[in-house]
C-alpha atoms as a PDB file:
ATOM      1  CA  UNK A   1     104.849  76.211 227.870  1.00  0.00           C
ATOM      2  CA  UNK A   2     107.767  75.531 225.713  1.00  0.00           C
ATOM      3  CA  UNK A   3     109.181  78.778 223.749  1.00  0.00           C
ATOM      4  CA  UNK A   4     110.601  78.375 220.099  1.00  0.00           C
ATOM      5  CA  UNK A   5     113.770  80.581 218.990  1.00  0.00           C
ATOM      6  CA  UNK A   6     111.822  82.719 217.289  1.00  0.00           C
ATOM      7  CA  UNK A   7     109.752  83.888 220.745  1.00  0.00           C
ATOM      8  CA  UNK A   8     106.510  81.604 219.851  1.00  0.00           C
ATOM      9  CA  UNK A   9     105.398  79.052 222.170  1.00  0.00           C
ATOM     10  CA  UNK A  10     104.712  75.333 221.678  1.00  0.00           C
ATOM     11  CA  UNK A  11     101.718  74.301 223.074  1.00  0.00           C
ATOM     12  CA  UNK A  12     101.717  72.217 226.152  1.00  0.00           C
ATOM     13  CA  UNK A  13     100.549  68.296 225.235  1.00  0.00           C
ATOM     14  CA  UNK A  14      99.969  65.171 226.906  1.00  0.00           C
ATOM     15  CA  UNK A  15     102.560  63.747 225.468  1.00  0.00           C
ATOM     16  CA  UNK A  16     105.214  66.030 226.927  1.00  0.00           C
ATOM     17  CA  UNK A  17     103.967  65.937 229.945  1.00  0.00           C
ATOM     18  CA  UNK A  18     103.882  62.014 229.924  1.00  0.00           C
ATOM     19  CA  UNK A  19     107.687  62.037 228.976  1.00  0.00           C
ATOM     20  CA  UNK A  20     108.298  63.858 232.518  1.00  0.00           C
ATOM     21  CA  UNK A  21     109.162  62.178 235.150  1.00  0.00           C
ATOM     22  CA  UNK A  22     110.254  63.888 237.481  1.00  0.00           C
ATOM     23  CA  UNK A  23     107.369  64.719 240.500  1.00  0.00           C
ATOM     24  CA  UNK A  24     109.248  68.248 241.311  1.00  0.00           C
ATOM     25  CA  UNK A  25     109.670  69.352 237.747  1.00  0.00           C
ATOM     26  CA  UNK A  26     105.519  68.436 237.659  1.00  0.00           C
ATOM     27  CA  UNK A  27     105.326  70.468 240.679  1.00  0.00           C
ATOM     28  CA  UNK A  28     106.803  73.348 239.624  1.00  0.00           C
ATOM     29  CA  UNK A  29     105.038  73.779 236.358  1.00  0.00           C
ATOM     30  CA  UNK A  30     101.712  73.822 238.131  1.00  0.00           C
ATOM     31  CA  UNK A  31     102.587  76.346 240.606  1.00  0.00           C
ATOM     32  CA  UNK A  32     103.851  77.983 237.385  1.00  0.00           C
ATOM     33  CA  UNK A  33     100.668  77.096 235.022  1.00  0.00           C
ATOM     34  CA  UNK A  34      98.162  80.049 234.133  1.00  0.00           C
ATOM     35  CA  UNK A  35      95.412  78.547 232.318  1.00  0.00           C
ATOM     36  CA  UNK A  36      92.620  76.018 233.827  1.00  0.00           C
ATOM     37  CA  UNK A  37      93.311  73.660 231.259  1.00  0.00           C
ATOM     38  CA  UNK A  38      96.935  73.514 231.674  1.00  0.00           C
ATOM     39  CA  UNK A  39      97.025  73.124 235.083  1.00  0.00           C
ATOM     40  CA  UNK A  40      94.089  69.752 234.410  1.00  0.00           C
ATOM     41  CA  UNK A  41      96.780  68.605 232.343  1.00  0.00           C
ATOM     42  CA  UNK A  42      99.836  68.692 234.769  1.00  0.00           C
ATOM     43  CA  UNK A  43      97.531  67.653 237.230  1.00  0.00           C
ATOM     44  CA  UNK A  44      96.348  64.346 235.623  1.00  0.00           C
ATOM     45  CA  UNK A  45     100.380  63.645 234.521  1.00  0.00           C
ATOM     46  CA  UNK A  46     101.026  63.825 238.061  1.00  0.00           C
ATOM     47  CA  UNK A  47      97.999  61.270 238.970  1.00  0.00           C
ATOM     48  CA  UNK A  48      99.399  59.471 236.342  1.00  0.00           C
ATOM     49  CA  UNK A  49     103.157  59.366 237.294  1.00  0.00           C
ATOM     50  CA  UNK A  50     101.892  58.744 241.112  1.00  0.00           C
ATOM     51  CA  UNK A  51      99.942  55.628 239.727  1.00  0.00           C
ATOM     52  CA  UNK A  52     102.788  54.227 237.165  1.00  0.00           C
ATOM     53  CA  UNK A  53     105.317  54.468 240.513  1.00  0.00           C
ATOM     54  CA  UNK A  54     102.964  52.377 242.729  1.00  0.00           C
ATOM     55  CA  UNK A  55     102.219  50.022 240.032  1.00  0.00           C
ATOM     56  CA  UNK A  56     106.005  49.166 239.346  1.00  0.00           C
ATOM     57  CA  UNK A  57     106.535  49.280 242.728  1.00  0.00           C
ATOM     58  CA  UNK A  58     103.949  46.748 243.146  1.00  0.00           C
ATOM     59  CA  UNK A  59     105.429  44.564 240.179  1.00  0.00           C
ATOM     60  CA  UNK A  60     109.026  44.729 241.851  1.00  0.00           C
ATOM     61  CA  UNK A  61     107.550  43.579 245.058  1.00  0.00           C
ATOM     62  CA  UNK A  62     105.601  40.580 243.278  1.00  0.00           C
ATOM     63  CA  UNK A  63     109.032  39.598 241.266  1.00  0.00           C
ATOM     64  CA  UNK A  64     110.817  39.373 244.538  1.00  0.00           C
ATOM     65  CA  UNK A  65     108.053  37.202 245.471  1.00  0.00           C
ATOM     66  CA  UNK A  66     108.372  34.828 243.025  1.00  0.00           C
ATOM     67  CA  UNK A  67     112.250  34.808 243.398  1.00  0.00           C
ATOM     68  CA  UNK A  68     112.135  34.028 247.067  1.00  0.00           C
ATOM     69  CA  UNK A  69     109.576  31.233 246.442  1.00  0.00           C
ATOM     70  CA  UNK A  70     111.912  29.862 243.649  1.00  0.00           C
ATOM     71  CA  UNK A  71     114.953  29.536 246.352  1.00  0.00           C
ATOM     72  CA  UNK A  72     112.606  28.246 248.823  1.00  0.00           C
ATOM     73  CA  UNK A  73     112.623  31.020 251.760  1.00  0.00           C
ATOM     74  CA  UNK A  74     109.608  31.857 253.256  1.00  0.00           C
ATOM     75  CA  UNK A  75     108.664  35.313 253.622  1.00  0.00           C
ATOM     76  CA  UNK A  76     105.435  36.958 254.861  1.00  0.00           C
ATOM     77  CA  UNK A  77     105.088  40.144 252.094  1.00  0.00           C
ATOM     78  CA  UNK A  78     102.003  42.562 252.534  1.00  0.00           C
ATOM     79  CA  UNK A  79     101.640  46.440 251.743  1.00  0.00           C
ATOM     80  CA  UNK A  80     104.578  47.863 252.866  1.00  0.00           C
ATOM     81  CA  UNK A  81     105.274  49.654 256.482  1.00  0.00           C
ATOM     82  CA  UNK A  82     106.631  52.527 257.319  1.00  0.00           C
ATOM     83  CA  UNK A  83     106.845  51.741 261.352  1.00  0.00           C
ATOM     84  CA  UNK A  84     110.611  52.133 260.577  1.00  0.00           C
ATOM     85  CA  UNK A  85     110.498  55.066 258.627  1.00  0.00           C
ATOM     86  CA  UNK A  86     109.777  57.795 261.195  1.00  0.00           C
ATOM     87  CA  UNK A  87     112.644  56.856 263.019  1.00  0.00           C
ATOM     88  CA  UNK A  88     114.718  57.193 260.387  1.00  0.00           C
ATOM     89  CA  UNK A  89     113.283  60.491 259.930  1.00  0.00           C
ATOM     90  CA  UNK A  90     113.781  61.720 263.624  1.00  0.00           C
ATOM     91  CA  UNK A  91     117.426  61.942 264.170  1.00  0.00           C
ATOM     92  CA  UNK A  92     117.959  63.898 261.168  1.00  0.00           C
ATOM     93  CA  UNK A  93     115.333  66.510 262.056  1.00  0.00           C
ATOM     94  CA  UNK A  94     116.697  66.539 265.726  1.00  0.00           C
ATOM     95  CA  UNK A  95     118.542  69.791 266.739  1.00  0.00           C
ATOM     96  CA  UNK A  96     122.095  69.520 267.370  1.00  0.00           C
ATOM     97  CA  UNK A  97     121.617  70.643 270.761  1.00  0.00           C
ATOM     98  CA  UNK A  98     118.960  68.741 271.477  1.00  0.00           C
ATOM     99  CA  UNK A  99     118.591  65.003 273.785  1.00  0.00           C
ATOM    100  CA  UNK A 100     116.364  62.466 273.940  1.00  0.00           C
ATOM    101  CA  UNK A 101     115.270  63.737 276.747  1.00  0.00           C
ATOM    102  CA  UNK A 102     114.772  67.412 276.050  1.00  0.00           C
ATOM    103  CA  UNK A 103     113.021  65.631 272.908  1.00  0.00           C
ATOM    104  CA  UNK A 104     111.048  64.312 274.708  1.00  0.00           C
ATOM    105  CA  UNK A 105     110.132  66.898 277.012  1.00  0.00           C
ATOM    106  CA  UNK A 106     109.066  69.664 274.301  1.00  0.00           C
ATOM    107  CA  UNK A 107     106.622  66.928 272.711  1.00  0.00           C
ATOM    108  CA  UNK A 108     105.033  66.123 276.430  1.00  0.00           C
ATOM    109  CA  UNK A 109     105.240  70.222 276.521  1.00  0.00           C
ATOM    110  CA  UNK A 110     104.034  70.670 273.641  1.00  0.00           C
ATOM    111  CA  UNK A 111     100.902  67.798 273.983  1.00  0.00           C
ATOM    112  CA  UNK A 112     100.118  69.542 277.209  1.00  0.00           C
ATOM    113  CA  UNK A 113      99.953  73.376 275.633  1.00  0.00           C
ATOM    114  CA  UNK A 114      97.893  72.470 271.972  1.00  0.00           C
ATOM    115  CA  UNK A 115      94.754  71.225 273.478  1.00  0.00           C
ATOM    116  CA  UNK A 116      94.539  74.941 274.849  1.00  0.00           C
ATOM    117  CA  UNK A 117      95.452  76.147 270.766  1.00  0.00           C
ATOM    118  CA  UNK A 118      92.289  73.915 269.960  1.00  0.00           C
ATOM    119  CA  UNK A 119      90.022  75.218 271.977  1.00  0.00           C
ATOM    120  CA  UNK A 120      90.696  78.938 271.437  1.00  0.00           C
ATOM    121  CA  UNK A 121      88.124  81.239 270.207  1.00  0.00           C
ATOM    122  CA  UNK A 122      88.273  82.285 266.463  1.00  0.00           C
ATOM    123  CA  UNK A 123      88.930  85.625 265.301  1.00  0.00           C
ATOM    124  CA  UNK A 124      86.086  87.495 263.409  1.00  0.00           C
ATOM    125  CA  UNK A 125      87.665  86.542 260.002  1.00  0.00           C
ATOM    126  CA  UNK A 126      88.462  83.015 261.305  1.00  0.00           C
ATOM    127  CA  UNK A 127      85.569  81.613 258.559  1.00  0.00           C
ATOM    128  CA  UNK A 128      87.569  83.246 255.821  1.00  0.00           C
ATOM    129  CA  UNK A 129      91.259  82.264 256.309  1.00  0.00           C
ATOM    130  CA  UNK A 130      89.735  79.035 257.517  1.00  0.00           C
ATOM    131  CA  UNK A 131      87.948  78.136 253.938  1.00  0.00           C
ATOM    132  CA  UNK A 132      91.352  79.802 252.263  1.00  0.00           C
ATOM    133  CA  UNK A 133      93.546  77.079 253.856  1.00  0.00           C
ATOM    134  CA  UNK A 134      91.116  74.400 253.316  1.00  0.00           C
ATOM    135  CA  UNK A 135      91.539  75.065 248.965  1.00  0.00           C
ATOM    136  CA  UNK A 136      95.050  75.508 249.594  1.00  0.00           C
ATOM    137  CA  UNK A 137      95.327  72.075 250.799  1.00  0.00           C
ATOM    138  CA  UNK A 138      92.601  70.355 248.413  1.00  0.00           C
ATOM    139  CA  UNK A 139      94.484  72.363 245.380  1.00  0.00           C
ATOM    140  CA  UNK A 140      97.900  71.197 246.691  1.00  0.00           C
ATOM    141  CA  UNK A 141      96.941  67.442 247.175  1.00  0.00           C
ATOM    142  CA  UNK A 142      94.323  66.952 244.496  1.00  0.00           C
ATOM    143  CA  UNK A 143      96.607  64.632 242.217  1.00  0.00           C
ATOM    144  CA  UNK A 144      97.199  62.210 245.140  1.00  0.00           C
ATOM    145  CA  UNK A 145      95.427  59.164 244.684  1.00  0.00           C
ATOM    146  CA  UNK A 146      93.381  58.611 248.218  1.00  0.00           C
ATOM    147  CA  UNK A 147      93.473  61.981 249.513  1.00  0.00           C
ATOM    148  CA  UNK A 148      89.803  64.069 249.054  1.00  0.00           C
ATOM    149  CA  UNK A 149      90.320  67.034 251.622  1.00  0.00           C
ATOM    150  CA  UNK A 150      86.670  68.537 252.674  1.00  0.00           C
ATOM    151  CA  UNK A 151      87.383  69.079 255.980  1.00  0.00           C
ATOM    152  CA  UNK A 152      89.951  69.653 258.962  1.00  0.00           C
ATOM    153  CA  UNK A 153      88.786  66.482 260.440  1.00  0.00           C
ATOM    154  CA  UNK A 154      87.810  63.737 258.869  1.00  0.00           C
ATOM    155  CA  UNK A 155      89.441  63.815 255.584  1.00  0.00           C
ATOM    156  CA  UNK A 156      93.074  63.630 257.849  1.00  0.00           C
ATOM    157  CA  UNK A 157      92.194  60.783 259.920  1.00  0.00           C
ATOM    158  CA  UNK A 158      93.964  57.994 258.076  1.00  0.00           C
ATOM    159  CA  UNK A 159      97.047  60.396 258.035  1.00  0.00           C
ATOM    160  CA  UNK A 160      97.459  60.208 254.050  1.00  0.00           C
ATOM    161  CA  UNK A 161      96.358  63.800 253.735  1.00  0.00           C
ATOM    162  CA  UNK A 162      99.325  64.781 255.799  1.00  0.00           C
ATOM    163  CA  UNK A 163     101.880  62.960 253.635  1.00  0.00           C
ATOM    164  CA  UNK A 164     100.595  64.127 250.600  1.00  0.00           C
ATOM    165  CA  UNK A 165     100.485  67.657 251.810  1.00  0.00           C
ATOM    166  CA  UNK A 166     104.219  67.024 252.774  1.00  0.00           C
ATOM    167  CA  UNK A 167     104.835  65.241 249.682  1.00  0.00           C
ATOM    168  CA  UNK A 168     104.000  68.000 247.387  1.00  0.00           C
ATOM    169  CA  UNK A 169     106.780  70.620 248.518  1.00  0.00           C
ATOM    170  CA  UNK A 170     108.978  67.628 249.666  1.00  0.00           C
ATOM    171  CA  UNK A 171     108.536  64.938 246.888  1.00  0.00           C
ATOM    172  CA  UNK A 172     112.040  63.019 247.609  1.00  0.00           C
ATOM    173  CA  UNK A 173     111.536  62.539 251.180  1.00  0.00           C
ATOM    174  CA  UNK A 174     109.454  60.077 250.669  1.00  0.00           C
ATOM    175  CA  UNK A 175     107.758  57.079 248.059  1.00  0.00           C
ATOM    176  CA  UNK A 176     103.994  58.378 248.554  1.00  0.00           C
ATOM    177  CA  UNK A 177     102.982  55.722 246.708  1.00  0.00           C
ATOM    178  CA  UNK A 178     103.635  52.860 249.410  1.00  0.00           C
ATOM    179  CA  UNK A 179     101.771  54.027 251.949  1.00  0.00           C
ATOM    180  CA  UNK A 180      99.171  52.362 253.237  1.00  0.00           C
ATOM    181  CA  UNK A 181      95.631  54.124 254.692  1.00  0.00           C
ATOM    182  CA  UNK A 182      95.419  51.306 256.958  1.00  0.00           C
ATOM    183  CA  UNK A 183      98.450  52.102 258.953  1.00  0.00           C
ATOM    184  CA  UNK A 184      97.775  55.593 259.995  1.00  0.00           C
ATOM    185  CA  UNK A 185     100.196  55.856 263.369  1.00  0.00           C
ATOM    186  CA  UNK A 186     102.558  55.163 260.741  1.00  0.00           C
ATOM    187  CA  UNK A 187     101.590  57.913 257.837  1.00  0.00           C
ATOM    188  CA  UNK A 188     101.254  60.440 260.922  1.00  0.00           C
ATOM    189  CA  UNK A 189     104.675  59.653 262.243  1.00  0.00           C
ATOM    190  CA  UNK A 190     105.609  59.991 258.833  1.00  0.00           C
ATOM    191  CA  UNK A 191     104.349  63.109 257.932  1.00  0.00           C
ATOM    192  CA  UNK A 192     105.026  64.802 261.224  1.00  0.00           C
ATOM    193  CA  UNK A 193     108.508  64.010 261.142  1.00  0.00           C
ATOM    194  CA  UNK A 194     109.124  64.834 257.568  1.00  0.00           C
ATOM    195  CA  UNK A 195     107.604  68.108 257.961  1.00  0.00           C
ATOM    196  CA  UNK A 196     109.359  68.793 261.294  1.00  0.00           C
ATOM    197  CA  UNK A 197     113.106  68.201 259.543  1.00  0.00           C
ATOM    198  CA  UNK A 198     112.515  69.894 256.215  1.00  0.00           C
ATOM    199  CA  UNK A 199     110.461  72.216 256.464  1.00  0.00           C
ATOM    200  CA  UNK A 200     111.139  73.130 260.595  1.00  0.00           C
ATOM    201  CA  UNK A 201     107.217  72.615 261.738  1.00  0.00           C
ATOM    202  CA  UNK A 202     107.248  71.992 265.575  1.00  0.00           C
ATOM    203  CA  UNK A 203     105.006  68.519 266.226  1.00  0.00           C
ATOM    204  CA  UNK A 204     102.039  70.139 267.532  1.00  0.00           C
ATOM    205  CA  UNK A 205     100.076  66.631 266.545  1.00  0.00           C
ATOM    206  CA  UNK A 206     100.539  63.789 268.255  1.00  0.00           C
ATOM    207  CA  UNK A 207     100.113  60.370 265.990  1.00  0.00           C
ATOM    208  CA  UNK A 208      99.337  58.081 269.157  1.00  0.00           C
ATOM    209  CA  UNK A 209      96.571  60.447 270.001  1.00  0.00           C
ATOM    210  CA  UNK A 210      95.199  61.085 266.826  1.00  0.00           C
ATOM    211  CA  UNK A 211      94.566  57.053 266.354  1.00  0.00           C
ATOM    212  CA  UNK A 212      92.724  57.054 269.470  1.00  0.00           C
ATOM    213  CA  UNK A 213      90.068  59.647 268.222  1.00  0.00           C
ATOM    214  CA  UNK A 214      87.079  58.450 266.248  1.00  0.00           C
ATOM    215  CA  UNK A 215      87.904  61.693 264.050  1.00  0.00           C
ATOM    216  CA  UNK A 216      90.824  64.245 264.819  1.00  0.00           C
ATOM    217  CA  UNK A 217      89.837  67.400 266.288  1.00  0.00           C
ATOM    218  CA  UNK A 218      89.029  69.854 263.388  1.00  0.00           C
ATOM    219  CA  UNK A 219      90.781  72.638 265.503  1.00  0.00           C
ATOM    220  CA  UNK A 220      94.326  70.404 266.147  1.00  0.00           C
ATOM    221  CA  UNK A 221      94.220  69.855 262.406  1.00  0.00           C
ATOM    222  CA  UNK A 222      93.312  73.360 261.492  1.00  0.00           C
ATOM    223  CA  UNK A 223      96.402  74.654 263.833  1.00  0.00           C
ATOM    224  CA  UNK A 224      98.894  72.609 262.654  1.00  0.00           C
ATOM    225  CA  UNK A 225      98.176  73.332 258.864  1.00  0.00           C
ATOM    226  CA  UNK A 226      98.874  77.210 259.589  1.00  0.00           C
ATOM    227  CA  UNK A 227     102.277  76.305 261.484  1.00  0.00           C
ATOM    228  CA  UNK A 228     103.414  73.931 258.661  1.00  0.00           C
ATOM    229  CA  UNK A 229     102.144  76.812 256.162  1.00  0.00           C
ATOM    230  CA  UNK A 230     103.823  79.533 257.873  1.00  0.00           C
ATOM    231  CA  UNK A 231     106.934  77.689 258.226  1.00  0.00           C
ATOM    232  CA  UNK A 232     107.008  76.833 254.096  1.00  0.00           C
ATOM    233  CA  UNK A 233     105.998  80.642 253.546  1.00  0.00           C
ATOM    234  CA  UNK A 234     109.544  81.324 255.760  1.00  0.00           C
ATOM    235  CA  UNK A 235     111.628  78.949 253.366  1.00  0.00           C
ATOM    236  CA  UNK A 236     110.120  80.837 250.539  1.00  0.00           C
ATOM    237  CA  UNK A 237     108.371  77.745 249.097  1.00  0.00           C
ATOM    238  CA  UNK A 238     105.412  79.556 249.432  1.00  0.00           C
ATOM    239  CA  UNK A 239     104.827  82.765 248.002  1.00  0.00           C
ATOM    240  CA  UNK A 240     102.179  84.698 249.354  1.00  0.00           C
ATOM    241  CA  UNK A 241     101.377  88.375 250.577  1.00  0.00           C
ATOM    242  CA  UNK A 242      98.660  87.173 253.390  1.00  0.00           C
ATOM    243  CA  UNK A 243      99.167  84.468 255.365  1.00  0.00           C
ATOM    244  CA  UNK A 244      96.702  81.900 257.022  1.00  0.00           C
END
């Protein structure tokens, strides 16, 4: 809500929302919004913006299409991949003191220890905080386009729930609108990574197991939301008295 000189505010429109666009400023007015209907506003202007970025994404990619064709190169163009993208990603979340090798070690440390997280025994309020987390993360991705969160297992096992998840509290990291839910090694690496160097979430899930499984295990999933919500409740990009 916009306020006037004189202390009165203008109501929010469609039409001011539409002229934004800028995901993070989006962002921040729905953490910000009050009312049910303002926040179904700001949340269809960010479906929309999501949409209008794919689609001129798409219309670039078709334009470069036609120019190669026109100066007779032959290129193979599909949806585009990301398998480059997570190594991008890794160096820069890397610790300066750490190695490849000590990199690697923690994740083969790490793969060896979560199976044991998994498979622990929920505490007596376990159903509670469990349900909490699971409409902090369908309120937090509902304007994604492919992501419908109903579950810690199924509903993640193309990986796009994790990037949108990211996406929200990291929106210039990376275009969410590229990915692709057939390439989900790729949106985990993605996500994991992303996650890892912003936000400082250890990479309790592995993406070469995860595409192995039918369905990831609800209890991987479920841990690995709490460490990458604890970690953005430490950075103070999530404000909250209880924690999951």
């Amino acid at each position: 809500m916009e306020s006037k000189p004189g202390g009165e505010s203008e109501p929010l429109t469609s039409e001011k929302l539409a002229s934004i666009e800028d995901e993070e400023v989006l962002n921040k007015m729905l953490d910000g919004a009050a009312g049910f209907e303002e926040r179904r506003m700001i949340r269809a202007a960010l479906r929309d913006l999501l949409k209008k970025k794919r689609d001129k994404r798409e219309q670039d990619r078709g334009v470069r299409q036609q120019e190669l064709k026109k100066s007779g190169t032959t290129v193979s163009v599909g949806r585009a991949s990301m398998n480059q993208q997570p190594s991008a990603h890794k160096p820069a979340g890397q610790p300066a003191s750490s190695t490849p090798g000590n990199k690697t070690a923690v994740r083969e440390s790490s793969a060896a220890a979560f199976p044991q997280k998994c498979t622990s025994s929920e505490a007596p309020n376990a159903k509670n905080v469990k349900q909490m987390l699971l409409d902090w993360c369908r309120a937090k991705t509902e304007p994604y386009e492919g992501v419908d969160i109903q579950n810690f297992s199924s509903s993640w096992k193309d990986g796009i729930a994790f990037c949108a998840l990211v996406h929200r509290f990291f929106p210039d990291a990376f275009e969410y609108s590229i990915l692709n839910p057939n390439k989900p090694r790729d949106n985990f690496q993605l996500a994991f990574s992303t996650a890892e160097r912003l936000a400082g979430c250890p990479p309790l899930l592995d993406a070469d197991d995860l595409v192995r499984m039918r369905e990831p295990d609800w209890k991987c999933v479920y841990t690995y939301i709490q460490e990458f919500y604890r970690c953005l409740v430490e950075k103070g990009l999530v404000k909250t008295k209880k924690r999951p």
